[in-house]
Protein backbone atom coordinates (compact mmCIF):
# COMPACT_ATOMS: atom_id res chain seq x y z
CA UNK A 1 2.09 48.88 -24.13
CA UNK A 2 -1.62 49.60 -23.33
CA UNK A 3 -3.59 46.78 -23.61
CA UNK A 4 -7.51 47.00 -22.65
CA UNK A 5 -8.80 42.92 -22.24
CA UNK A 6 -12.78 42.88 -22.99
CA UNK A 7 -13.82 39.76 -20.71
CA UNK A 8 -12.90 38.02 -17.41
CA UNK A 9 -13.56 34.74 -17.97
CA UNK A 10 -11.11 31.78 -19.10
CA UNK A 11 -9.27 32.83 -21.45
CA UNK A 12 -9.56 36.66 -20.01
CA UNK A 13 -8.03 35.36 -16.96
CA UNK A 14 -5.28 33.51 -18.88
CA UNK A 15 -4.52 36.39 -21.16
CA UNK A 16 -4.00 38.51 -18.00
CA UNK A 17 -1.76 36.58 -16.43
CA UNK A 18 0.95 35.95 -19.91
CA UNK A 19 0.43 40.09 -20.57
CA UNK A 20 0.56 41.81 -16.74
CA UNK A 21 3.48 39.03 -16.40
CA UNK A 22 5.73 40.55 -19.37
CA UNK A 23 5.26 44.29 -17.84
CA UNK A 24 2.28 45.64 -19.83
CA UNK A 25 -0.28 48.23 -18.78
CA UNK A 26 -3.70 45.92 -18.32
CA UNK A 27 -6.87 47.44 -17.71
CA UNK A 28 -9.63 44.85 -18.11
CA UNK A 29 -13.56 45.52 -18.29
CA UNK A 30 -16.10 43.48 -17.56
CA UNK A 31 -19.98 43.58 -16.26
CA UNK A 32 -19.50 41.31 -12.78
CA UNK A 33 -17.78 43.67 -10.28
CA UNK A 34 -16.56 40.75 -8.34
CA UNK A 35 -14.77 39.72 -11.03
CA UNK A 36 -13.32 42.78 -11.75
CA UNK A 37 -12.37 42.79 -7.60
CA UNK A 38 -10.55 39.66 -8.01
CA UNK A 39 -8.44 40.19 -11.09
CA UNK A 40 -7.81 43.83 -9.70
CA UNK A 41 -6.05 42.23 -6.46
CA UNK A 42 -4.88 39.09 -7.59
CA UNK A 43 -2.54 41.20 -10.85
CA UNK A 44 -1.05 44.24 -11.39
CA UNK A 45 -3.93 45.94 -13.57
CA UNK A 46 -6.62 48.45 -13.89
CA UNK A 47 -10.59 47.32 -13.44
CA UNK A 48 -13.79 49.08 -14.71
CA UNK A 49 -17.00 46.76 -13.97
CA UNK A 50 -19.52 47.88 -16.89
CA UNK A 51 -20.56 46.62 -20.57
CA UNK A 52 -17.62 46.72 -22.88
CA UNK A 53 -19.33 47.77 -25.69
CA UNK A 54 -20.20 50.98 -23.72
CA UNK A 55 -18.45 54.02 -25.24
CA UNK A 56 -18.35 55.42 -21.98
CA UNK A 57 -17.46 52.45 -20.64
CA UNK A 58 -14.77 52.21 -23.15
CA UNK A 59 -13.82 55.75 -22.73
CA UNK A 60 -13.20 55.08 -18.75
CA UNK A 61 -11.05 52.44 -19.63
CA UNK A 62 -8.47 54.57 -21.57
CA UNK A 63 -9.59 52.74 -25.09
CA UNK A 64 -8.41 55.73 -27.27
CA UNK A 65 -5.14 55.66 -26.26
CA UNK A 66 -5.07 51.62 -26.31
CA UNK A 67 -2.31 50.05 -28.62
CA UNK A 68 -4.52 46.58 -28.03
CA UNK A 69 -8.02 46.12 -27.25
CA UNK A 70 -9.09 42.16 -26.82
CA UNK A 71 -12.55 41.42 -26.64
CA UNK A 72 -13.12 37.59 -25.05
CA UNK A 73 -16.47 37.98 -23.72
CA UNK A 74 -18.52 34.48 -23.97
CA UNK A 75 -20.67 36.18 -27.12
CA UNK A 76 -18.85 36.46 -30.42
CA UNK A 77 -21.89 39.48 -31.33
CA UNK A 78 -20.70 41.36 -28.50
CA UNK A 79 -16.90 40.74 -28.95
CA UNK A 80 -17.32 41.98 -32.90
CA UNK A 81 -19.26 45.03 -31.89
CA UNK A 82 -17.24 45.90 -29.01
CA UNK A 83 -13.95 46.00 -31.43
CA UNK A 84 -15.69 47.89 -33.74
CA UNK A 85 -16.16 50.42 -31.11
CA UNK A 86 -12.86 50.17 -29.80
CA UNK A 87 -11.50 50.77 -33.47
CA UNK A 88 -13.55 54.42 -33.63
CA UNK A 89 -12.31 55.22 -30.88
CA UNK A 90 -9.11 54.93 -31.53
CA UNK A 91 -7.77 51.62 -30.76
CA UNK A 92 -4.62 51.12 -32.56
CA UNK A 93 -5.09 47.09 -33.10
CA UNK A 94 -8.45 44.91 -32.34
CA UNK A 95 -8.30 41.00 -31.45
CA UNK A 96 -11.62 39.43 -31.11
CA UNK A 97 -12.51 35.85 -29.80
CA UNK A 98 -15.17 34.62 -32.49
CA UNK A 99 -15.71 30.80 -31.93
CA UNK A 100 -19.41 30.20 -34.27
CA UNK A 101 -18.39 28.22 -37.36
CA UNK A 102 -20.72 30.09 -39.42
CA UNK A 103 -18.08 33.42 -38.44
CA UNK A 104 -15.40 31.12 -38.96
CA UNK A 105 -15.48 31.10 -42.69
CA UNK A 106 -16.35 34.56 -42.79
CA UNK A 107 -12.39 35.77 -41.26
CA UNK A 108 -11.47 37.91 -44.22
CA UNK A 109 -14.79 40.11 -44.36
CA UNK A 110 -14.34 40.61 -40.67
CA UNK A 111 -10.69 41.80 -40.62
CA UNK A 112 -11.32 43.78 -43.88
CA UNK A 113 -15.05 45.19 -43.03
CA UNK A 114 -15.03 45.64 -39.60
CA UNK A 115 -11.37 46.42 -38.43
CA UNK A 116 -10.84 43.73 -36.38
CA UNK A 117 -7.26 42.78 -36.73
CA UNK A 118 -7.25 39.18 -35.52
CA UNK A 119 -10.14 36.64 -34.53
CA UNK A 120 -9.02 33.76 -32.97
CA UNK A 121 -11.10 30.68 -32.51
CA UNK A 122 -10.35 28.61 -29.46
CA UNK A 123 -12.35 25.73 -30.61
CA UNK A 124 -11.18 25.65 -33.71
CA UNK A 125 -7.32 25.90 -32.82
CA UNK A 126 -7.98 23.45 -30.06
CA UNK A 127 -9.52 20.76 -32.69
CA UNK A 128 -6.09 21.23 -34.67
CA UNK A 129 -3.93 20.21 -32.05
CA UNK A 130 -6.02 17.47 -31.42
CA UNK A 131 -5.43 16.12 -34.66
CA UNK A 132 -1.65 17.00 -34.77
CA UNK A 133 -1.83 14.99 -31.38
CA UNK A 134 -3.77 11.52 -32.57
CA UNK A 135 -0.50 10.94 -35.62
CA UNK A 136 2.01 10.55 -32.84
CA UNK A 137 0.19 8.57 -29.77
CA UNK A 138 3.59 8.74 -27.18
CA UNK A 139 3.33 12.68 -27.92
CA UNK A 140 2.40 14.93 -24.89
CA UNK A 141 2.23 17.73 -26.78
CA UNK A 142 2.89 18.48 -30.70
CA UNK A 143 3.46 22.25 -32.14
CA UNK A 144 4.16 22.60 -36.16
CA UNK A 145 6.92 25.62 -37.41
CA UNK A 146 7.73 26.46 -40.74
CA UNK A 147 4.38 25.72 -42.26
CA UNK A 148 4.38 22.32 -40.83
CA UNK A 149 8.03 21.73 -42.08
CA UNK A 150 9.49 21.30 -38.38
CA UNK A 151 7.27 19.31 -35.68
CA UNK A 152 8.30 20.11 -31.65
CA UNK A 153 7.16 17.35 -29.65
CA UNK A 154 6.75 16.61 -25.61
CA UNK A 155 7.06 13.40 -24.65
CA UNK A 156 7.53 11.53 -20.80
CA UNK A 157 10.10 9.35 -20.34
CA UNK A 158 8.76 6.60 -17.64
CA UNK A 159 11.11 3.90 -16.24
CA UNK A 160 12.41 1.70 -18.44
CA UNK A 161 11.94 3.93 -21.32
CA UNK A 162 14.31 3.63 -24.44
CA UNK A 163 15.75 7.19 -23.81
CA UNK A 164 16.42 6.53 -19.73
CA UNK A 165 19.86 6.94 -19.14
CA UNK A 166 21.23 8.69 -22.78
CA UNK A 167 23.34 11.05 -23.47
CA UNK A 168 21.92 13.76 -25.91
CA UNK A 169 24.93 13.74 -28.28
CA UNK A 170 24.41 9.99 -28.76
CA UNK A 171 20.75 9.67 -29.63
CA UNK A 172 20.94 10.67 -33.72
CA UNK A 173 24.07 6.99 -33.74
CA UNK A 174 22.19 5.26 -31.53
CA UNK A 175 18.61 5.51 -33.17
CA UNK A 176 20.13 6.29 -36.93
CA UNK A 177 17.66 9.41 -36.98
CA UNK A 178 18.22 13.47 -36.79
CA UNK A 179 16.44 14.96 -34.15
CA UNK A 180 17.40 17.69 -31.52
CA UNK A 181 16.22 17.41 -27.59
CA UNK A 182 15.63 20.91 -27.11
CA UNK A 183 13.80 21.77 -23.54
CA UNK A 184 13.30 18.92 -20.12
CA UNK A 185 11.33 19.67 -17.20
CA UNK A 186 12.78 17.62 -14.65
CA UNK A 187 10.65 17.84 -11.67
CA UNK A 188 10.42 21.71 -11.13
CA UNK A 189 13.78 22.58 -13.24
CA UNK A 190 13.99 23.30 -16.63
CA UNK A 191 16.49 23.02 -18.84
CA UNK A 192 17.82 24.38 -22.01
CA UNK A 193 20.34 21.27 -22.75
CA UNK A 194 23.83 21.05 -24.47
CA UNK A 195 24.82 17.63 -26.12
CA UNK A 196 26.34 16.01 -22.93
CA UNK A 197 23.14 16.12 -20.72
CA UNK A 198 21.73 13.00 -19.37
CA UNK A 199 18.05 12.07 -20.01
CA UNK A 200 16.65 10.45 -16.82
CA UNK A 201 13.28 8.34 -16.08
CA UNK A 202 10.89 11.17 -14.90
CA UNK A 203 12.31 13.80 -17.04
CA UNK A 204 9.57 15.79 -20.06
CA UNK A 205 11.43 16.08 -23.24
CA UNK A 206 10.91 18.13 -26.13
CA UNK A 207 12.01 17.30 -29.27
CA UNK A 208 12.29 18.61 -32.64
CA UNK A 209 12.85 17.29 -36.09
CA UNK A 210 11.21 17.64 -39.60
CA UNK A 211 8.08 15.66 -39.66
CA UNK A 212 9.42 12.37 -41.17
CA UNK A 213 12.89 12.32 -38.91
CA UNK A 214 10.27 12.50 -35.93
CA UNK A 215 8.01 9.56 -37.19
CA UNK A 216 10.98 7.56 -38.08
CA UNK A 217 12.31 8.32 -34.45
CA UNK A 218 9.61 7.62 -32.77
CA UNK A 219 9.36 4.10 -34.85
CA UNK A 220 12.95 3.76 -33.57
CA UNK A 221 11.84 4.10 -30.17
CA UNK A 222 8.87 1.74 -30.80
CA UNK A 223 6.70 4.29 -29.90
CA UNK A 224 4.17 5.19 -32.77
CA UNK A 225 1.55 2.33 -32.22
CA UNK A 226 -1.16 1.37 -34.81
CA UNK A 227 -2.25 3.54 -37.13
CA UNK A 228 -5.26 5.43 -35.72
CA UNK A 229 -8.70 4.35 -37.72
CA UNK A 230 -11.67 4.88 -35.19
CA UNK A 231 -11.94 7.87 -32.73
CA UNK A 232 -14.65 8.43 -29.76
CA UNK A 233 -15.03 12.20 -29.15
CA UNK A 234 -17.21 12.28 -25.79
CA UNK A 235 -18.84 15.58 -26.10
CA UNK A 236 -20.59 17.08 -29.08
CA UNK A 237 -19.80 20.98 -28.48
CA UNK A 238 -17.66 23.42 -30.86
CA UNK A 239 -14.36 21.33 -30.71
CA UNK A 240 -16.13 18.04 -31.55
CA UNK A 241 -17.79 19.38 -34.35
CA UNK A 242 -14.52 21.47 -36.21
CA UNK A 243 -12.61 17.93 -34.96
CA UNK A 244 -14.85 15.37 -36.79
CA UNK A 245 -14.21 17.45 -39.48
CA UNK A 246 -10.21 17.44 -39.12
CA UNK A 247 -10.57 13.60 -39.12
CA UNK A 248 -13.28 12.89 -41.84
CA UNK A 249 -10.37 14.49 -44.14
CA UNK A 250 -7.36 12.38 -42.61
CA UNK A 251 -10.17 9.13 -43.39
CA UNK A 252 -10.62 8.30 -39.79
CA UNK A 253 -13.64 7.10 -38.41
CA UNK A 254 -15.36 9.69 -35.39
CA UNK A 255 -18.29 8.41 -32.78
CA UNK A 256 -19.48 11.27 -31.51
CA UNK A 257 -21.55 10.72 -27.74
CA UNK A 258 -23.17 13.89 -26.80
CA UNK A 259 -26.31 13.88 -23.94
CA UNK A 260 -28.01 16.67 -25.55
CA UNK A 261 -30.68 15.10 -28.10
CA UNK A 262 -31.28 18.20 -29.77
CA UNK A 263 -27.38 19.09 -30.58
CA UNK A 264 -26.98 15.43 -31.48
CA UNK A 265 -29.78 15.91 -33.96
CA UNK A 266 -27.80 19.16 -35.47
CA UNK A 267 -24.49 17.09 -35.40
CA UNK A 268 -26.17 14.33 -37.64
CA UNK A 269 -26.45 16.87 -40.07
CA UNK A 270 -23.64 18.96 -40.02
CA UNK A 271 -21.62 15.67 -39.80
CA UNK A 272 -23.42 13.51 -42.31
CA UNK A 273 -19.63 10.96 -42.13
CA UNK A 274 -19.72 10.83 -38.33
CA UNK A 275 -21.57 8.70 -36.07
CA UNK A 276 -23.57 10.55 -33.56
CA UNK A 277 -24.66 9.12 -30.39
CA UNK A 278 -27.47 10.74 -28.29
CA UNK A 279 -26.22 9.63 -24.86
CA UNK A 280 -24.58 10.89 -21.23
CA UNK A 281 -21.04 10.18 -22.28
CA UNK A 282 -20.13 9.70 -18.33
CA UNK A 283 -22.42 6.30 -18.14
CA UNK A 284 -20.20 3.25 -18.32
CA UNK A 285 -22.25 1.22 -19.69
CA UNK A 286 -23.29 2.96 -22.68
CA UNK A 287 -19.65 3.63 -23.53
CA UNK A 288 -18.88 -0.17 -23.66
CA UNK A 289 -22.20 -1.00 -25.74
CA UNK A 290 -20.70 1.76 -28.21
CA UNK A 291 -17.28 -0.02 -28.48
CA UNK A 292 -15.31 2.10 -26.80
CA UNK A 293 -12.79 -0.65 -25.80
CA UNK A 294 -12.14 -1.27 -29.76
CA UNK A 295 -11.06 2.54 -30.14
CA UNK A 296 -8.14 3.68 -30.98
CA UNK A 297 -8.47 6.62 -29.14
CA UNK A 298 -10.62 8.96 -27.21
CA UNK A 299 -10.84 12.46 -26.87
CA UNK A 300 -12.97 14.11 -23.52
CA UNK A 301 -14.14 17.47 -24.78
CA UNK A 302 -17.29 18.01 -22.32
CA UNK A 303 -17.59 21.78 -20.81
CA UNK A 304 -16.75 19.90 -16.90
CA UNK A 305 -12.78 19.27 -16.18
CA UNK A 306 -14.02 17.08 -13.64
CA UNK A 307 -16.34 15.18 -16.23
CA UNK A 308 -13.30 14.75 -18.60
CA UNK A 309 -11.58 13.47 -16.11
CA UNK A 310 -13.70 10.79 -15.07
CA UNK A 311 -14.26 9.67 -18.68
CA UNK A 312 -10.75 9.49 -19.47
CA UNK A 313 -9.66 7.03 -16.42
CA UNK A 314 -12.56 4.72 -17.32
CA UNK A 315 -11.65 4.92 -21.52
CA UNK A 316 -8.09 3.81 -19.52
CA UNK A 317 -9.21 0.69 -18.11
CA UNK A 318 -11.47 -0.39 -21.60
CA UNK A 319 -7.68 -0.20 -22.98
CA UNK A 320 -8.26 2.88 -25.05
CA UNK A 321 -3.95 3.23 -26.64
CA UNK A 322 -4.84 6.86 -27.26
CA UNK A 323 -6.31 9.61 -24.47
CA UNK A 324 -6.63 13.05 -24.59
CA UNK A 325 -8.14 15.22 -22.14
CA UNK A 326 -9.50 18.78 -22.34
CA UNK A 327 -9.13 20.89 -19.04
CA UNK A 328 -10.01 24.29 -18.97
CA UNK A 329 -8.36 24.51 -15.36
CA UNK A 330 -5.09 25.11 -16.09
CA UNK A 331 -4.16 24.36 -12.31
CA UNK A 332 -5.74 20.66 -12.52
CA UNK A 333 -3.00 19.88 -15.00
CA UNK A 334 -0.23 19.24 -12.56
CA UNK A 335 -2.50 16.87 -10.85
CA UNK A 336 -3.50 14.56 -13.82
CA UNK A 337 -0.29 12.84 -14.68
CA UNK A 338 -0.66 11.12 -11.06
CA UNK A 339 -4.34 9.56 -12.57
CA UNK A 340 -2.64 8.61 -15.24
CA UNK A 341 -4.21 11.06 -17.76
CA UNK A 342 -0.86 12.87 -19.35
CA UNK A 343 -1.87 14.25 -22.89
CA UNK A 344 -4.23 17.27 -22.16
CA UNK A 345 -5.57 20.26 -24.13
CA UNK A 346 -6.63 24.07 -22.90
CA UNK A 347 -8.11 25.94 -25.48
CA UNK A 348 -7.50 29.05 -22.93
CA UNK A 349 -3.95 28.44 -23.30
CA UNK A 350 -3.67 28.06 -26.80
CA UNK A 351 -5.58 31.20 -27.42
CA UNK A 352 -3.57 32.88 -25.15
CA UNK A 353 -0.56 31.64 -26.69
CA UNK A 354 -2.06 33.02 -30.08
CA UNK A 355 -3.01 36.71 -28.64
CA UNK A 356 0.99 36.63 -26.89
CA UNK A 357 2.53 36.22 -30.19
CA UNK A 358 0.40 38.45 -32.04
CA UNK A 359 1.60 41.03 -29.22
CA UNK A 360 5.28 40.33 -29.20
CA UNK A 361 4.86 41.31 -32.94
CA UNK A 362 3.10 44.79 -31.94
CA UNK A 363 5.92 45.21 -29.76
CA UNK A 364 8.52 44.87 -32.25
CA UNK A 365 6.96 47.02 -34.68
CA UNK A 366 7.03 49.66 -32.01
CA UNK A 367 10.85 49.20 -32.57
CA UNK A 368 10.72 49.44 -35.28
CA UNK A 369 9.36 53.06 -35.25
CA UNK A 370 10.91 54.16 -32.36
CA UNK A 371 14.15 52.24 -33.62
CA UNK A 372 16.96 51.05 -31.05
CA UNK A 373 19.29 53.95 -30.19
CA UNK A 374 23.57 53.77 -30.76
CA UNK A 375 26.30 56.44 -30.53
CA UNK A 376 24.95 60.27 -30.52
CA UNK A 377 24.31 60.97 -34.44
CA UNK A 378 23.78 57.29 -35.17
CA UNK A 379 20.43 56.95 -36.64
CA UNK A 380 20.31 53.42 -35.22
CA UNK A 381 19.10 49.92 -36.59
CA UNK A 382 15.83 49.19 -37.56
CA UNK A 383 14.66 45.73 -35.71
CA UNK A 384 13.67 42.62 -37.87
CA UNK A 385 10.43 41.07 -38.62
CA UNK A 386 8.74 39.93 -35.27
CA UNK A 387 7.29 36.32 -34.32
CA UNK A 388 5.96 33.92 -36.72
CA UNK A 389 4.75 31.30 -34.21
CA UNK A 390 5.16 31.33 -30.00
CA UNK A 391 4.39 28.20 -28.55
CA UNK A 392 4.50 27.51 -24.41
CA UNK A 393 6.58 24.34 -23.03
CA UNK A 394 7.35 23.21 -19.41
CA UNK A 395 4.06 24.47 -17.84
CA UNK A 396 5.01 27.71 -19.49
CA UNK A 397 8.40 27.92 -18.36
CA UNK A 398 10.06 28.47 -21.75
CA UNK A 399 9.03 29.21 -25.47
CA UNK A 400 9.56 28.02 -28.56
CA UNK A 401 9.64 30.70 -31.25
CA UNK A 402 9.93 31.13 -35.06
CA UNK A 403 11.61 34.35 -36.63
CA UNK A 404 12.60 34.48 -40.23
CA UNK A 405 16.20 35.87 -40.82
CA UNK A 406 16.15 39.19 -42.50
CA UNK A 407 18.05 41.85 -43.86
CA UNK A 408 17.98 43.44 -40.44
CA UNK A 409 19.63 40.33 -38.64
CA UNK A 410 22.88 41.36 -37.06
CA UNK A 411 24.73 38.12 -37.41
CA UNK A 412 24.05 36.98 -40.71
CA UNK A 413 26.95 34.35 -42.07
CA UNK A 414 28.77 33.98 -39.00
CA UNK A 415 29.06 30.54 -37.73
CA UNK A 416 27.14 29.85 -34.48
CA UNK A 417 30.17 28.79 -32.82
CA UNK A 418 32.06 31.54 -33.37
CA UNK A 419 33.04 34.30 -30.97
CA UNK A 420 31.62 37.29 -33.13
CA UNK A 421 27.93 34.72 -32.27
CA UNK A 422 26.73 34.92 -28.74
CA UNK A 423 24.01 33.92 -27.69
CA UNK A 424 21.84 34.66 -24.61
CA UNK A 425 21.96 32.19 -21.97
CA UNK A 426 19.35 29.43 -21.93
CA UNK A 427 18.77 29.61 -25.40
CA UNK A 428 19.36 27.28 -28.37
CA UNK A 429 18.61 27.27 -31.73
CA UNK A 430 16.75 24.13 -32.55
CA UNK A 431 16.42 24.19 -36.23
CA UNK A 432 16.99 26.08 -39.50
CA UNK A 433 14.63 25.46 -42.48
CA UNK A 434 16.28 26.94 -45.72
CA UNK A 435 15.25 26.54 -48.80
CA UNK A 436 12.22 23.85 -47.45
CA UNK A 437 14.82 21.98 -46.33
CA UNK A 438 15.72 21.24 -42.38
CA UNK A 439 19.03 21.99 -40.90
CA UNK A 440 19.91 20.83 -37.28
CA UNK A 441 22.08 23.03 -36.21
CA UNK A 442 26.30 22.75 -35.55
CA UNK A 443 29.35 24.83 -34.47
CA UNK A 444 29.35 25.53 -38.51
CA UNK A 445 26.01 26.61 -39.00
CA UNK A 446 24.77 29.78 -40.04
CA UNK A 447 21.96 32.11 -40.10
CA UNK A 448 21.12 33.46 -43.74
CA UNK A 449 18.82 36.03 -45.15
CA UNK A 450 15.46 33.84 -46.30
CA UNK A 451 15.83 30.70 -43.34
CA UNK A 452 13.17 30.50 -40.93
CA UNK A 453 14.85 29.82 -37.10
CA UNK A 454 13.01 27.89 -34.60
CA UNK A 455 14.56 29.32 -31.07
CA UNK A 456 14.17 27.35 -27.51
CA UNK A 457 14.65 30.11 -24.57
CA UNK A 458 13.38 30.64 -20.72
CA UNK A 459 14.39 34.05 -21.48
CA UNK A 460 10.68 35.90 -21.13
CA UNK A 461 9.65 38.47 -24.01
CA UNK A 462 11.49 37.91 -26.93
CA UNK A 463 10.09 40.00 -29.61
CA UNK A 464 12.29 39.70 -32.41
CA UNK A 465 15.62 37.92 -33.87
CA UNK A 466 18.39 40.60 -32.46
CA UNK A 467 17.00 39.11 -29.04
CA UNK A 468 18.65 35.80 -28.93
CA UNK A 469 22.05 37.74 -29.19
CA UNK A 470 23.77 38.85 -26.24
């Protein structure tokens, strides 16, 4: 597909590394030609250095003939106008990166009045996770399918840990609870595991479950701590703000500490139920005269990595249970675990991640059309509905995916053991919702017309359900 990408910065950069990587014509645009040097020789794309909301710009840049046009340029003005350009000229689908809360509530008139297709809000998405992340404080990572039916969650298994040493296809006698070890990054491997692998000290595990079985496991495993009632957010920027407000409604306490007086002052207003803190967030001091020892956790969300990172190892000597780090960097994150900082967040990524699905789903409705050839005089098949939710695991090593089984599935009501049911390698079906209820899947399970299917591959570029089969 032809994809034009509006914006080198973060997230630019990140969204041209997941798109050139699955085999996509990338041409990116944006104003610093040194930029556009570096992206140019580091990936396989196209560069034009100019302003993207230039229709001659645009026009250089093959936007008529683009099937995706991303605008991620640091202004959400020039990211709406430049899609609106994009979309007379004959962009087939806009994506826009709109972070301003006041925009925020204002999604529908933007798709529906100015053709934008998709905004996506980093900050916001960011400050969701976040909050999935403070309910389970062992959790690495948590990721919600099925409308927030099915949870997928990372965790690190240190020495001495109560999975060390198990067997996969004994944890549901052992613990007395359903859940399904889908993905472990062992070192540099990663695996997609059957029921007789070993879990060893060292190894990242994912798991998924519905939402009680993994709060009832992790109560097994001792793991779920107090209940979270008071929350320091060190930073007062977009994330702090759309995460105080995540929190007010789940009746948890937020601090905010931000050094900037005259955001603080805005914060005491917008956040009338939070306690804001004019203060530099990286002074000791301050932070213990604030309480930050008797939190129950802390979140770093300053615009510095290296800030974050400071903050974070001193909340972990005050005690703090619960840390979680933002890191734009996605290359400092293989470093952190060794400073003990282990639960991190990149809005990049999770944008990206966003934008990636939404294209796997352009891509299958270009099946769709084009539809998948057979024997000479065979019409072919029509493909089914694309991706409902893509989420990256093992340092973007595999994916977790969501499809709903439709009347275009190939396999319906044939049991996943059977012969007639083959699936690609490294992949595994991790759960079945039907009906709103879960199913962990068996030898004797089936697919069926109305379940949503969770799917765990390393197999790059699934677009739709007919792709698990091989």
């Amino acid at each position: 597909m032809n994809i034009v990408i509006v914006g080198d910065g973060k997230v630019g950069d990140t969204l041209v590394r997941y798109i050139s990587g699955e085999g996509h014509s990338v041409t990116v645009i944006d104003k610093n030609p040194a930029l556009i040097n570096r992206v140019v020789n580091q990936y396989d794309v196209l560069g034009v250095a100019g302003n993207g909301a230039s229709q001659a710009v645009q026009l250089e840049a093959g936007v008529p003939d683009a099937d995706l046009f991303i605008a991620v340029t640091n202004t959400d003005e020039l990211n709406m106008v430049c899609c609106m350009m994009a979309k007379s000229l004959g962009a087939a689908h806009t994506i826009a990166r709109v972070r301003d809360p006041e925009y925020s509530r204002e999604n529908n008139f933007l798709r529906n009045h100015l053709g934008i297709d998709l905004v996506v809000n980093p900050e916001y998405d960011t400050a969701r996770e976040i909050a999935r992340l403070i309910r389970f404080p062992a959790a690495l990572k948590i990721d919600a399918f099925a409308k927030g039916q099915v949870d997928m969650a990372e965790i690190y298994v240190s020495e001495g840990h109560p999975l060390a040493g198990k067997q996969l296809y004994t944890l549901s006698s052992l613990f007395g609870v359903r859940v399904l070890v889908c993905a472990i990054r062992r070192g540099e491997q990663v695996f997609i595991p059957s029921g007789d692998f070993t879990i060893m000290a060292g190894d990242n595990i994912s798991i998924t479950a519905s939402h009680t079985d993994l709060s009832s496991f992790f109560g097994k495993l001792g793991l779920m701590g107090k209940p979270v009632r008071d929350v320091m957010l060190l930073g007062g920027g977009r994330i702090a703000y759309y995460l105080a407000q995540h929190l007010t409604r789940l009746n948890i306490r937020t601090r905010i500490v931000e050094i900037d007086e005259s955001r603080a002052q805005d914060l005491s207003t917008l956040l009338p139920n939070s306690t804001i803190i004019a203060a530099d967030c990286t002074n000791g001091e301050i932070l213990e005269e604030e309480g930050l020892a008797e939190m129950d956790a802390c979140i770093a969300l300053t615009g510095n990595d290296e800030e974050n990172v400071i903050v974070s190892m001193f909340a972990r000597t005050q005690g703090v249970e619960r840390i979680i780090t933002k890191i734009d960097r996605l290359s400092f994150i293989k470093m952190l675990p060794e400073l003990g900082i282990d639960c991190t967040v990149s809005p990049r990524q999770i944008s990206s991640t966003t934008v990636l699905r939404y294209l796997r789903g352009l891509e299958n409705g270009k099946k769709m059309v084009q539809k998948r050839g057979g024997e000479e005089g065979d019409p072919g098949r029509e493909h089914s509905v694309g991706i409902k939710s893509l989420y990256k695991l093992c340092d973007d090593r595999a994916e977790a995916l969501e499809f709903d089984v439709d009347r275009h599935f190939r396999k319906p009501g044939i049991p996943l053991m059977s012969p007639e049911f083959k699936l690609k390698p490294n992949t595994l079906i991790a759960s079945i919702v039907r009906a709103g209820k879960v199913i962990y899947p068996h030898g004797g399970s089936t697919l069926e017309a109305g379940d949503s299917v969770i799917v765990v591959t390393t197999n790059p570029q699934l677009s739709e359900l007919n792709d698990i089969l091989d």
